[in-house]
C-alpha atoms as a PDB file:
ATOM      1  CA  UNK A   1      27.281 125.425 124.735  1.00  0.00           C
ATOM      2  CA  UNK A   2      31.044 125.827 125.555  1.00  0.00           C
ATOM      3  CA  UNK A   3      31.813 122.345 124.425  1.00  0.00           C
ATOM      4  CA  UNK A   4      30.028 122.613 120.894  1.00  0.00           C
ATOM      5  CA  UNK A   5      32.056 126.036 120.865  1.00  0.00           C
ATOM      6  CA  UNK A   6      35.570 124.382 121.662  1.00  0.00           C
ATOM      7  CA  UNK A   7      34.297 121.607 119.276  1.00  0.00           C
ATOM      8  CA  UNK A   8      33.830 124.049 116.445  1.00  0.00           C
ATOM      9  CA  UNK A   9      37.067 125.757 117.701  1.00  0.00           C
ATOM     10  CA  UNK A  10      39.469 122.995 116.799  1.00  0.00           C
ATOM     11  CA  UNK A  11      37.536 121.834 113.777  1.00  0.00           C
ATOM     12  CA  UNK A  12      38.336 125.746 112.012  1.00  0.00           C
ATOM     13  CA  UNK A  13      42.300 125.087 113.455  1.00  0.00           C
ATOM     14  CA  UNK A  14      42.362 121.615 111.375  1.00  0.00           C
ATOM     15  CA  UNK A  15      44.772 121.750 108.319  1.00  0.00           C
ATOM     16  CA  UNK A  16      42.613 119.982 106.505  1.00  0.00           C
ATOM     17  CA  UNK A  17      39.768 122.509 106.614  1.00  0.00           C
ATOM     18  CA  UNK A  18      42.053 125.205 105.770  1.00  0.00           C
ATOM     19  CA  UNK A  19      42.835 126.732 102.158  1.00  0.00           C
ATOM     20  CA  UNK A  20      44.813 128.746 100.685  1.00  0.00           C
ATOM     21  CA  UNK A  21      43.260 131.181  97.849  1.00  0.00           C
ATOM     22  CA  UNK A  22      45.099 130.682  94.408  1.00  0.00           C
ATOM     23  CA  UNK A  23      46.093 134.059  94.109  1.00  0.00           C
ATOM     24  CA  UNK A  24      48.492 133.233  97.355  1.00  0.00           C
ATOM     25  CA  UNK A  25      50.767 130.541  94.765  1.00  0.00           C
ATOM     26  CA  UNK A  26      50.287 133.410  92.600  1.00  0.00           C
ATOM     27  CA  UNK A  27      52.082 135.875  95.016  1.00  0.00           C
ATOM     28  CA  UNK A  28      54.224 133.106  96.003  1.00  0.00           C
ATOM     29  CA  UNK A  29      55.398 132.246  92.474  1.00  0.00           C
ATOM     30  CA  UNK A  30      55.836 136.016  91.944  1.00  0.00           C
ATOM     31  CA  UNK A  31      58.193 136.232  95.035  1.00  0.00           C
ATOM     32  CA  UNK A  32      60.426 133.187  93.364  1.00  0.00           C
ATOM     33  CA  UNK A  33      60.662 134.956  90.239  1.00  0.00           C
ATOM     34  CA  UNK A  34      62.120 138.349  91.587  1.00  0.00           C
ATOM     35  CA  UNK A  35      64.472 136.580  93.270  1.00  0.00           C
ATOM     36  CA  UNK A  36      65.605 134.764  89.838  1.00  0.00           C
ATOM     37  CA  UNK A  37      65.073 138.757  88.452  1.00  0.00           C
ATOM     38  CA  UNK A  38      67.720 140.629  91.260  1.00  0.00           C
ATOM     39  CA  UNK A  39      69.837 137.240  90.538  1.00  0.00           C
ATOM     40  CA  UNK A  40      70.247 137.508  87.175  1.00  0.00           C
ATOM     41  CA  UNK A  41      69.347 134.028  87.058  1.00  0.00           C
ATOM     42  CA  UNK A  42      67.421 132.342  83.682  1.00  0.00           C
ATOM     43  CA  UNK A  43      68.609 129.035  83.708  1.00  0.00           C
ATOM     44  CA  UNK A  44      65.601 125.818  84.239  1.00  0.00           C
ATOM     45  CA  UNK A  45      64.210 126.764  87.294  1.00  0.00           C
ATOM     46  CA  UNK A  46      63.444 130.357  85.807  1.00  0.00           C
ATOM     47  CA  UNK A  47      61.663 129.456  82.980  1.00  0.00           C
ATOM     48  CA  UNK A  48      59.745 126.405  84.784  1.00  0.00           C
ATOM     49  CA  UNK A  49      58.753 129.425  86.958  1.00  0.00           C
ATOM     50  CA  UNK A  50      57.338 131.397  84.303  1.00  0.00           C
ATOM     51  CA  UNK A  51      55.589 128.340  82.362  1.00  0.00           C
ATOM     52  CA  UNK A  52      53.738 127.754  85.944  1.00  0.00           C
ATOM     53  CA  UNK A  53      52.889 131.175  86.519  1.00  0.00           C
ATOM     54  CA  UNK A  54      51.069 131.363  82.905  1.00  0.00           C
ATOM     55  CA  UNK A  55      49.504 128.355  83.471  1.00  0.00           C
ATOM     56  CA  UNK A  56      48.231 129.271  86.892  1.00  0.00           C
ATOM     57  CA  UNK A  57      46.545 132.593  86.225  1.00  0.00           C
ATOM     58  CA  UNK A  58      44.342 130.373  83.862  1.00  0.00           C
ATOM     59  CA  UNK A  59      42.950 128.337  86.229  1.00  0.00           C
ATOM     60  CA  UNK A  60      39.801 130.247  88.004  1.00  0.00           C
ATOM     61  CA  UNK A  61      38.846 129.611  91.740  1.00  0.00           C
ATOM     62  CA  UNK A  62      41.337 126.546  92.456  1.00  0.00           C
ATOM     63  CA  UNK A  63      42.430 127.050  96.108  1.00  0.00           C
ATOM     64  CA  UNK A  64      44.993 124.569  97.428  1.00  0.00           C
ATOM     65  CA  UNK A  65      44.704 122.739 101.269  1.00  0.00           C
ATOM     66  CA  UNK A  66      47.461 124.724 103.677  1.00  0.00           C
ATOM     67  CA  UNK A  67      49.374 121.561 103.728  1.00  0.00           C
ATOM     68  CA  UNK A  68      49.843 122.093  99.617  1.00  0.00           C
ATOM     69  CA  UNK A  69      50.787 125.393 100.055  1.00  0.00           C
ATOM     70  CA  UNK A  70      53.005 125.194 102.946  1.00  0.00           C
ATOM     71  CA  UNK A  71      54.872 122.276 100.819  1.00  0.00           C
ATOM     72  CA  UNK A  72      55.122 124.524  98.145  1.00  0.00           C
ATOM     73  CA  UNK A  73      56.059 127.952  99.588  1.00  0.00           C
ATOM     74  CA  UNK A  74      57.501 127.800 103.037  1.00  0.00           C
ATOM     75  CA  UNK A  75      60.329 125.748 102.111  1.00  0.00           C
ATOM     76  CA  UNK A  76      64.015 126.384 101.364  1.00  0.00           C
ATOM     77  CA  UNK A  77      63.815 125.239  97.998  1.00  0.00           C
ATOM     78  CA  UNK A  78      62.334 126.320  94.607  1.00  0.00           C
ATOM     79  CA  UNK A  79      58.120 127.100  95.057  1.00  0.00           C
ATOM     80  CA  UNK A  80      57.720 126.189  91.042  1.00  0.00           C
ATOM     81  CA  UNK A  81      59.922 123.098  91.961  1.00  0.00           C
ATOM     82  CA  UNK A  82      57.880 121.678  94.142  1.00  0.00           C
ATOM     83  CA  UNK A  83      54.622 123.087  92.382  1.00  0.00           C
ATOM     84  CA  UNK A  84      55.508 120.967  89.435  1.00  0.00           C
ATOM     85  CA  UNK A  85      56.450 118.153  91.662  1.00  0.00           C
ATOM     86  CA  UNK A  86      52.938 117.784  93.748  1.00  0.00           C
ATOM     87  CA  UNK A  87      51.033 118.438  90.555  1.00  0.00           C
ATOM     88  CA  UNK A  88      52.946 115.404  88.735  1.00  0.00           C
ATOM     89  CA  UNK A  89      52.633 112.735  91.788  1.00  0.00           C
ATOM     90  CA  UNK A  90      49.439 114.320  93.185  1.00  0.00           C
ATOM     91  CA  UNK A  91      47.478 115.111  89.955  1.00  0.00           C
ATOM     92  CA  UNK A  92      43.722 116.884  90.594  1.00  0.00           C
ATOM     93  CA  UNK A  93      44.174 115.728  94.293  1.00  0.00           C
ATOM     94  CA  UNK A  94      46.556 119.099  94.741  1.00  0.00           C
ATOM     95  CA  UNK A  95      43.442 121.317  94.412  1.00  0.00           C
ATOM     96  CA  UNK A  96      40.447 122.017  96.550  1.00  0.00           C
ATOM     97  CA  UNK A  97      37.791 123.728  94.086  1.00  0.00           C
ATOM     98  CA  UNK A  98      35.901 126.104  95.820  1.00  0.00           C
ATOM     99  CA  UNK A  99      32.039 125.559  95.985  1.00  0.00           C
ATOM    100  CA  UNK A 100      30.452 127.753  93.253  1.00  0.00           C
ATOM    101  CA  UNK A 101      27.977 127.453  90.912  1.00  0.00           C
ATOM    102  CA  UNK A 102      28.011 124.679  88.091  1.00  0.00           C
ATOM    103  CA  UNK A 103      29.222 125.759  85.176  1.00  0.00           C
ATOM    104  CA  UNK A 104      31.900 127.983  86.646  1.00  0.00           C
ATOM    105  CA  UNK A 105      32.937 124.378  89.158  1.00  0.00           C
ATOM    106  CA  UNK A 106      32.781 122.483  85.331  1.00  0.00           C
ATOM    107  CA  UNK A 107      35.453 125.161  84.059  1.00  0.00           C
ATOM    108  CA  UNK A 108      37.414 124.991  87.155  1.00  0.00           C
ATOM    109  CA  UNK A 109      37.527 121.334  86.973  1.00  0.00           C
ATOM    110  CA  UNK A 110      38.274 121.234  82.795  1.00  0.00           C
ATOM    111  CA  UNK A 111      41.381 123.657  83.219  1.00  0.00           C
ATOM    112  CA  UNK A 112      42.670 121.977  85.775  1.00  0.00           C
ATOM    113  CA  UNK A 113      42.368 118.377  83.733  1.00  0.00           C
ATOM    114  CA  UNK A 114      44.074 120.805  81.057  1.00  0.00           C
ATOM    115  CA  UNK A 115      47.313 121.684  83.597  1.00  0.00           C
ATOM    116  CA  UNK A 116      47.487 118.269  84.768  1.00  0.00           C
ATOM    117  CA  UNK A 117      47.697 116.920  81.295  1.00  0.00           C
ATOM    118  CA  UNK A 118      50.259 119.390  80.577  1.00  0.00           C
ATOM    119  CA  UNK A 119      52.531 118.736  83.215  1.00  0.00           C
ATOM    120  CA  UNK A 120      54.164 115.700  81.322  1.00  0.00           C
ATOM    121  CA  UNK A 121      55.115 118.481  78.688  1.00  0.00           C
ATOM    122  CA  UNK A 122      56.144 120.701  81.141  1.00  0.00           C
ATOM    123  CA  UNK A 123      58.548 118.580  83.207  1.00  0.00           C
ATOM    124  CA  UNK A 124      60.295 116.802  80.149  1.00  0.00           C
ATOM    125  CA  UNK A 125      60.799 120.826  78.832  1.00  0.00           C
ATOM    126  CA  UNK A 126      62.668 121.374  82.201  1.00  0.00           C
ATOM    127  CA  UNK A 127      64.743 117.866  81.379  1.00  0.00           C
ATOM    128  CA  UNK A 128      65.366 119.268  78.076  1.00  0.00           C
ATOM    129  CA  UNK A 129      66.976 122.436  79.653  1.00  0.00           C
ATOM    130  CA  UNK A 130      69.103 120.263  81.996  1.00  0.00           C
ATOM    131  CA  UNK A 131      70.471 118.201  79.759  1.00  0.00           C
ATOM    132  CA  UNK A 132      71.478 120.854  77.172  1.00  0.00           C
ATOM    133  CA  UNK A 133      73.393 122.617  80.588  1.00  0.00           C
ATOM    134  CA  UNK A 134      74.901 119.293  81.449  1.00  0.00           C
ATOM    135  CA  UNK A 135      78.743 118.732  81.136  1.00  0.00           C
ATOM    136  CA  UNK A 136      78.543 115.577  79.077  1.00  0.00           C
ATOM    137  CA  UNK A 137      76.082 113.655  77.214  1.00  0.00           C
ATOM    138  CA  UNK A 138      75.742 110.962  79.794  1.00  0.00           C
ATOM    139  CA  UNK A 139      75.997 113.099  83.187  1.00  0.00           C
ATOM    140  CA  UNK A 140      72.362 113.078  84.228  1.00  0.00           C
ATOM    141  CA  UNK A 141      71.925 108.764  83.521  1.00  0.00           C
ATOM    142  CA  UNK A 142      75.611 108.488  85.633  1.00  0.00           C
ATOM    143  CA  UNK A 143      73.610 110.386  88.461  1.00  0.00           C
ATOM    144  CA  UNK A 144      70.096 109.407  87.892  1.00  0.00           C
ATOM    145  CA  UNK A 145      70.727 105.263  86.506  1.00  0.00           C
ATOM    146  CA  UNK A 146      66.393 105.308  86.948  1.00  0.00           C
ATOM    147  CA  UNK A 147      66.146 107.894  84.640  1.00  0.00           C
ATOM    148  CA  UNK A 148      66.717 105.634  81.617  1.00  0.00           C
ATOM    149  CA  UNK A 149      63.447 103.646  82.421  1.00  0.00           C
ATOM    150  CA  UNK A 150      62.008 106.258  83.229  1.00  0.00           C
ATOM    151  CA  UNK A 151      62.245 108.013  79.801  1.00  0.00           C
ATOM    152  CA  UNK A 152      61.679 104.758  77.838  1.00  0.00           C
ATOM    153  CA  UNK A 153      58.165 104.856  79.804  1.00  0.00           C
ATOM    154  CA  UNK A 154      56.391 108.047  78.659  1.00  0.00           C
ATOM    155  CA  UNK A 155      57.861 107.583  75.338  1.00  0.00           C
ATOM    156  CA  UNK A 156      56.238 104.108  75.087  1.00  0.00           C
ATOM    157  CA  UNK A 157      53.523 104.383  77.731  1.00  0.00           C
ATOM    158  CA  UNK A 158      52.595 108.339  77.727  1.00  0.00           C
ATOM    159  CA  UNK A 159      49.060 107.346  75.048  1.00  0.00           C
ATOM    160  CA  UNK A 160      47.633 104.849  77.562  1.00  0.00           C
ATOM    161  CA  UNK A 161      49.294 105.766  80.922  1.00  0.00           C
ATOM    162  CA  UNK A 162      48.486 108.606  83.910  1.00  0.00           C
ATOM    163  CA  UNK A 163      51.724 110.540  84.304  1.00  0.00           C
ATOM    164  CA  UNK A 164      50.879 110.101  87.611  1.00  0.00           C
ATOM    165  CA  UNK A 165      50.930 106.114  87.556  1.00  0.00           C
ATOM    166  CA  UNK A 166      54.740 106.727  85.780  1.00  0.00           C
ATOM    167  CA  UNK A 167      55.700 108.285  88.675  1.00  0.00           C
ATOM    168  CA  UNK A 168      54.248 106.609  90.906  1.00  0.00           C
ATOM    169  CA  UNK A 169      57.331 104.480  91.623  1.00  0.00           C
ATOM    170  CA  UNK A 170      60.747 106.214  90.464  1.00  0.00           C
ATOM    171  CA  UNK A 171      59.092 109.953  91.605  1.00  0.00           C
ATOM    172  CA  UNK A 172      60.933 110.487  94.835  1.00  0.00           C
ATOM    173  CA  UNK A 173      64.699 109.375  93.657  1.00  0.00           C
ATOM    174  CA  UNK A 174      64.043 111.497  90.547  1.00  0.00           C
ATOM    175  CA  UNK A 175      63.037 114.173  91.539  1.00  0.00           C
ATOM    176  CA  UNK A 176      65.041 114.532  94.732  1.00  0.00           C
ATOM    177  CA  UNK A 177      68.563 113.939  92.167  1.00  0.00           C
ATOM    178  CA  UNK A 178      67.125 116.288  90.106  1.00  0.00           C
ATOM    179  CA  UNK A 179      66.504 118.870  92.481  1.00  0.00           C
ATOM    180  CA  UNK A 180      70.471 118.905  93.307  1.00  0.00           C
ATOM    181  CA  UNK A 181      70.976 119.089  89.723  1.00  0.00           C
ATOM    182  CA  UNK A 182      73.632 121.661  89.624  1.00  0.00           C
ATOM    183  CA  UNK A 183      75.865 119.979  92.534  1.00  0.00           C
ATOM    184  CA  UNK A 184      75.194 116.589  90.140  1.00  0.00           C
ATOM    185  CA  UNK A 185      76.849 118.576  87.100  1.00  0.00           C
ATOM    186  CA  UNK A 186      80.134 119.240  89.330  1.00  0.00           C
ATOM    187  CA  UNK A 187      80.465 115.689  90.037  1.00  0.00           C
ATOM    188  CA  UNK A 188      80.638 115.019  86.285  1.00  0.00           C
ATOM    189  CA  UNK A 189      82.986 117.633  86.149  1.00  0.00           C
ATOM    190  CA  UNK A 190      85.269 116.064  88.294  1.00  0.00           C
ATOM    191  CA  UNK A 191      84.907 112.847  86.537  1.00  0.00           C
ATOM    192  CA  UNK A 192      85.752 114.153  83.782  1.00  0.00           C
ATOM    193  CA  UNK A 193      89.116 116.147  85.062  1.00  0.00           C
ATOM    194  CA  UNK A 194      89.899 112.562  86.629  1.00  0.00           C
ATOM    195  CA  UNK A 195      89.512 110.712  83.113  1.00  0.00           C
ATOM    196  CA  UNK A 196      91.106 113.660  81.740  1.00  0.00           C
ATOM    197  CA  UNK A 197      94.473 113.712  83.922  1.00  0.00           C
ATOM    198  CA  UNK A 198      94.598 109.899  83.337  1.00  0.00           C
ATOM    199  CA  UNK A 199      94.707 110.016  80.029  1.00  0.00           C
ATOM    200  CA  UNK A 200      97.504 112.435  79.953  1.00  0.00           C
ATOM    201  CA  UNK A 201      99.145 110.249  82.164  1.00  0.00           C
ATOM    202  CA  UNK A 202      99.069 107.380  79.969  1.00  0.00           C
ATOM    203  CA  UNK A 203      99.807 109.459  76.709  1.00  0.00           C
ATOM    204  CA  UNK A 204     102.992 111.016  78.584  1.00  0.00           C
ATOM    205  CA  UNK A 205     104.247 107.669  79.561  1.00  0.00           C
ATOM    206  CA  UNK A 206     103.506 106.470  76.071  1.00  0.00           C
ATOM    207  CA  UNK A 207     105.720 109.097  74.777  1.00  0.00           C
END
């Protein structure tokens, strides 16, 4: 009796038995975005925040495993980040649909096939936003030389290709440059200072 107890015991402390209720990515995407509030920050990561938010609150009884969650919310970076990151590369797999009755599991299941879907949309929205920040036309491709590809892909590929399958490849060097974006925009900066002195250089020896 004490062994099918201890057996049970460490079967509940398994990660993979454990989930997290959606209303905790709620709370945790609601602690992200007063910190963005007190900052006064509403640059990218702000409004990708938001976008997730609304899109979350429409999708009924999807829990996520603890290793999801933790991923997501007990790291030192950006929950909606990562959110949008594990949803791209992980698709459906990122949710564990709790066991209800059939039509509410065939709602469940259609909104999240809706979020999925829209995560393409999404994440080229937060590109948009970076680029239009960045210091020159060309910063992000000087930082990111997969990104070119990458782009010519869902443009050609998005009708008849996953998302997922697009990123299956390029997703971790993206998204990790990405991620640094701001640091990536003072390097082109200082590019462009260096291109800038030279060219004074050469116009002051000219003259």
């Amino acid at each position: 009796m004490k062994c099918i107890a201890l057996i049970l015991m460490t079967l509940l402390s398994l990660p993979s038995f454990a989930v997290r209720d959606e209303r905790q990515l709620l709370k945790c995407l609601g602690e992200e975005e007063k910190k963005f509030h007190l900052a006064k920050n509403t640059g990218p990561l702000y409004d990708l925040n938001q976008r997730l938010i609304s899109e979350m609150i429409q999708i009924p009884h999807a829990d996520l495993t603890d290793e999801s969650y933790n991923i997501i919310c007990k790291n030192s970076f950006s929950p909606a980040w990562r959110l949008l990151e594990l949803s791209i590369t992980k698709g459906k797999e990122l949710f564990a649909v709790k066991n209800t009755n059939d039509i509410q599991t065939q709602i469940t299941d259609g909104t999240i096939e809706d979020y999925i879907e829209s995560t393409r949309e999404i994440f080229l929205n937060f590109m948009s936003q970076i680029q239009a920040l960045a210091p020159s036309a060309t910063c992000l491709q000087e930082e990111i030389p997969e990104i070119a590809n990458f782009f010519n892909d869902i443009k050609y590929l998005q009708e008849d290709v996953d998302m997922k399958v697009i990123f299956q490849k390029r997703d971790a060097k993206i998204f990790l440059r990405l991620k640094d974006y701001p640091r990536a925009f003072e390097r082109c900066q200082e590019r462009i200072k260096k291109k800038l002195k030279s060219v004074s250089k050469e116009s002051a020896k000219k003259s």
